[in-house]
N, C-alpha and C. Protein backbone atom coordinates (compact mmCIF):
# COMPACT_ATOMS: atom_id res chain seq x y z
N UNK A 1 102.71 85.46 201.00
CA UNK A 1 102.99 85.05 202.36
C UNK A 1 101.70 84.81 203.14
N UNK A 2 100.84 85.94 202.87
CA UNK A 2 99.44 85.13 203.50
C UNK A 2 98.80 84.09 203.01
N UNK A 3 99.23 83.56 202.22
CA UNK A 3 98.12 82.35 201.63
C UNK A 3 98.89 80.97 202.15
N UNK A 4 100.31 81.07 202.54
CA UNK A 4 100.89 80.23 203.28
C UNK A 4 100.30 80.20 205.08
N UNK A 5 99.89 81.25 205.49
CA UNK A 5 99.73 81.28 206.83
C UNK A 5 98.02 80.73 206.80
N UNK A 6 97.43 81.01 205.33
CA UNK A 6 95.77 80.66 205.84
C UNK A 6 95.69 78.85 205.21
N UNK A 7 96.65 78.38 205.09
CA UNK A 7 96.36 77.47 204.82
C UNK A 7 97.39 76.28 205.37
N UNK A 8 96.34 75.64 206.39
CA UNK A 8 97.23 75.54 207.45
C UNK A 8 97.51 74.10 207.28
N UNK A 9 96.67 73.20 206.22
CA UNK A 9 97.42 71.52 206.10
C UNK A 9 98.67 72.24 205.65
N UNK A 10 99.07 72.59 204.26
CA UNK A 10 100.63 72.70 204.04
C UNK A 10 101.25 73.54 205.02
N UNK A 11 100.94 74.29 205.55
CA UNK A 11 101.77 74.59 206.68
C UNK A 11 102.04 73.41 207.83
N UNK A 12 100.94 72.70 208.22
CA UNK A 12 101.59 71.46 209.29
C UNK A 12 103.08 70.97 208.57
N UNK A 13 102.27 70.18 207.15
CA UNK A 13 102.97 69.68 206.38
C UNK A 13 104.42 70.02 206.47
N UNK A 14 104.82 71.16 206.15
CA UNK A 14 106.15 71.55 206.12
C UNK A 14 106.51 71.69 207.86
N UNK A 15 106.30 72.02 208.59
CA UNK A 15 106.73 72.09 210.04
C UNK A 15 106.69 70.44 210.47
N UNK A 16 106.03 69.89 210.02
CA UNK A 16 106.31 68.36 209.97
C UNK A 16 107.52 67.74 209.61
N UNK A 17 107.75 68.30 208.57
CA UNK A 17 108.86 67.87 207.72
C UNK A 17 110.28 68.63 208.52
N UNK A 18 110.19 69.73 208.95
CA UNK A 18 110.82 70.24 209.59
C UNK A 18 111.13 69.39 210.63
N UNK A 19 110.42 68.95 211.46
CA UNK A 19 110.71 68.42 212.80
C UNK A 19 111.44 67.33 212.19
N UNK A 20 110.99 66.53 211.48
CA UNK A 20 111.19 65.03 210.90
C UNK A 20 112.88 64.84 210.56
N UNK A 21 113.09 65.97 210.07
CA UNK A 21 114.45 66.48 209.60
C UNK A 21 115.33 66.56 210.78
N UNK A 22 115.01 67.55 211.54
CA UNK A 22 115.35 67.46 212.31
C UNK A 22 115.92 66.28 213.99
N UNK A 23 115.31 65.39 213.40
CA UNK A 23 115.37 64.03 214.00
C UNK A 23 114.57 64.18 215.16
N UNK A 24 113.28 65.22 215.28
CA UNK A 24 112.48 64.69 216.36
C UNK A 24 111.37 64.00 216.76
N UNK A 25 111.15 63.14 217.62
CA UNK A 25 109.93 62.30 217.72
C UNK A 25 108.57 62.76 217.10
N UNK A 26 108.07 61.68 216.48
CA UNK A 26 106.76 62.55 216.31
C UNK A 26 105.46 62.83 217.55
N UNK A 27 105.87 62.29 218.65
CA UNK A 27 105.37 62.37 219.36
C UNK A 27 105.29 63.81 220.15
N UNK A 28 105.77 64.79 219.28
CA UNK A 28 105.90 66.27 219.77
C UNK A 28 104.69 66.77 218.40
N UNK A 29 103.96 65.83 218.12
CA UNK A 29 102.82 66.91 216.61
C UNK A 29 102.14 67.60 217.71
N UNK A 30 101.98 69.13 217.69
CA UNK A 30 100.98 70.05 218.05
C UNK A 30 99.73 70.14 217.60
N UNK A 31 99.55 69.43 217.09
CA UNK A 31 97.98 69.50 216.15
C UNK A 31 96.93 68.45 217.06
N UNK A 32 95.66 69.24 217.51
CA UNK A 32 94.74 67.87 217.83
C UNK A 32 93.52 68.07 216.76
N UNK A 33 93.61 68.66 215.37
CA UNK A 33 92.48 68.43 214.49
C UNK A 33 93.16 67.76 214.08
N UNK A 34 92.47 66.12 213.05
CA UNK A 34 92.94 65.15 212.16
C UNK A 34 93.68 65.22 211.37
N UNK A 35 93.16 66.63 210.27
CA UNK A 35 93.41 66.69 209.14
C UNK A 35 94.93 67.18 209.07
N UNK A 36 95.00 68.12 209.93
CA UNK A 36 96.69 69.20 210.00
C UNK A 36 97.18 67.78 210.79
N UNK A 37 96.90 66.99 211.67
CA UNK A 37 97.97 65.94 212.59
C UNK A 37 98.07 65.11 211.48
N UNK A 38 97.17 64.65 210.64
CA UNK A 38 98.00 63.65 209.42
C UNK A 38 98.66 63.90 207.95
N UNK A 39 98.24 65.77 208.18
CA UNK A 39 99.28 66.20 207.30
C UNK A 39 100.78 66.18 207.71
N UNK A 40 101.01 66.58 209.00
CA UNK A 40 101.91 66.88 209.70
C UNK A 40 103.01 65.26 209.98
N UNK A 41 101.96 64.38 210.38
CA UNK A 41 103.00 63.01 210.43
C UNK A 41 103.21 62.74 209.01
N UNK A 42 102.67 63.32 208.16
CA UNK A 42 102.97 62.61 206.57
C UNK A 42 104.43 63.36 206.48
N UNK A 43 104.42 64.97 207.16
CA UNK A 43 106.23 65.82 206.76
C UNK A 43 106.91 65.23 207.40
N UNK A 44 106.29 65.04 208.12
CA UNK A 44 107.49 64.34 209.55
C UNK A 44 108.33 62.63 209.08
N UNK A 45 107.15 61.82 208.45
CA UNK A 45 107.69 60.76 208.01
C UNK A 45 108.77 61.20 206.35
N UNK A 46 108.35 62.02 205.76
CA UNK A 46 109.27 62.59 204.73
C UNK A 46 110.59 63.10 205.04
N UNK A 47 110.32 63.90 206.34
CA UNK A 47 111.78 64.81 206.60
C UNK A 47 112.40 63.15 207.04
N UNK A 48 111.62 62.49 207.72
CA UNK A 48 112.73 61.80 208.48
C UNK A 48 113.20 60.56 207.85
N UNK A 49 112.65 60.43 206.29
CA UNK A 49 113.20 59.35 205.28
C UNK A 49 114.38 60.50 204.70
N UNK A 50 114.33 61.72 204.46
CA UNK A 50 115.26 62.15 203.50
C UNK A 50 116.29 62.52 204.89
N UNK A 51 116.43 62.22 206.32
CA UNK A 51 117.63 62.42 206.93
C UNK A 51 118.20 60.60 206.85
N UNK A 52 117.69 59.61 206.99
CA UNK A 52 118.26 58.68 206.88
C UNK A 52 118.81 58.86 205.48
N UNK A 53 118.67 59.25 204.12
CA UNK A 53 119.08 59.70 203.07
C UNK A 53 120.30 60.15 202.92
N UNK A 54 120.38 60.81 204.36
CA UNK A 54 121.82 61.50 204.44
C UNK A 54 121.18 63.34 203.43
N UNK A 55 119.96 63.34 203.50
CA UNK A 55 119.40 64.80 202.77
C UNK A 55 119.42 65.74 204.06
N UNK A 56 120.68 66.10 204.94
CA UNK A 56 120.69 67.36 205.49
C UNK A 56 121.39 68.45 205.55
N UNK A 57 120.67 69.35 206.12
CA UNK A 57 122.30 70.66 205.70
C UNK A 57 122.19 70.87 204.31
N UNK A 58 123.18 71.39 203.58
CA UNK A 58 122.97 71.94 202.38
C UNK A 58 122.37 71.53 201.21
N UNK A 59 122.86 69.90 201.54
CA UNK A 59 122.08 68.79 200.76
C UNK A 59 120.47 68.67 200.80
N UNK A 60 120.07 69.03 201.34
CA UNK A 60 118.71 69.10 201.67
C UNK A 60 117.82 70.16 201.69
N UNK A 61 118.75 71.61 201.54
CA UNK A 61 117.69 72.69 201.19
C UNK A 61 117.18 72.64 200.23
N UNK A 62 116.93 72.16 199.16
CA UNK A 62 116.11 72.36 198.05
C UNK A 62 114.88 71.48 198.03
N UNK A 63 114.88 70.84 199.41
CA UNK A 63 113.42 70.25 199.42
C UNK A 63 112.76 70.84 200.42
N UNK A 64 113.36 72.16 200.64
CA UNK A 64 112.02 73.00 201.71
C UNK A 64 111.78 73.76 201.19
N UNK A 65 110.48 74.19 202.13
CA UNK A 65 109.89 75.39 201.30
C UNK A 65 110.04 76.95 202.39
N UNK A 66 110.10 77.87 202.08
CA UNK A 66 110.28 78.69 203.03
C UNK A 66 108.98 79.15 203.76
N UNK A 67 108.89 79.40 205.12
CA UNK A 67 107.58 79.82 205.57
C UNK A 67 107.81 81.15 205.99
């Protein structure tokens, strides 16, 4: 569990993906370093191809990861 919290691109990453999923703008990324904001629009553009997918709800837990 700590090696998820010290490493904070895959953590954007997945809270990206989270939001993305969630159907929210990306215009809500919290990140102003580069590297975590273009990890973060990369989850965000993922979550939000696998909800047009119709990948949500149960259908879709097996592509997260738990934090």
């Amino acid at each position: 569990m700590r090696r998820q919290k010290r490493d904070m691109n895959d953590r954007a990453f997945d809270r990206g993906y989270q939001a993305g999923v969630a159907g929210r703008s990306s215009d809500f990324c919290p990140h102003a370093n580069d590297d975590q904001r273009q990890n973060w629009i990369s989850g965000w553009r993922e979550g939000r191809s696998d909800q047009w997918d119709g990948m949500t709800g149960v259908s879709g837990v097996h592509k997260m990861r738990t934090i």
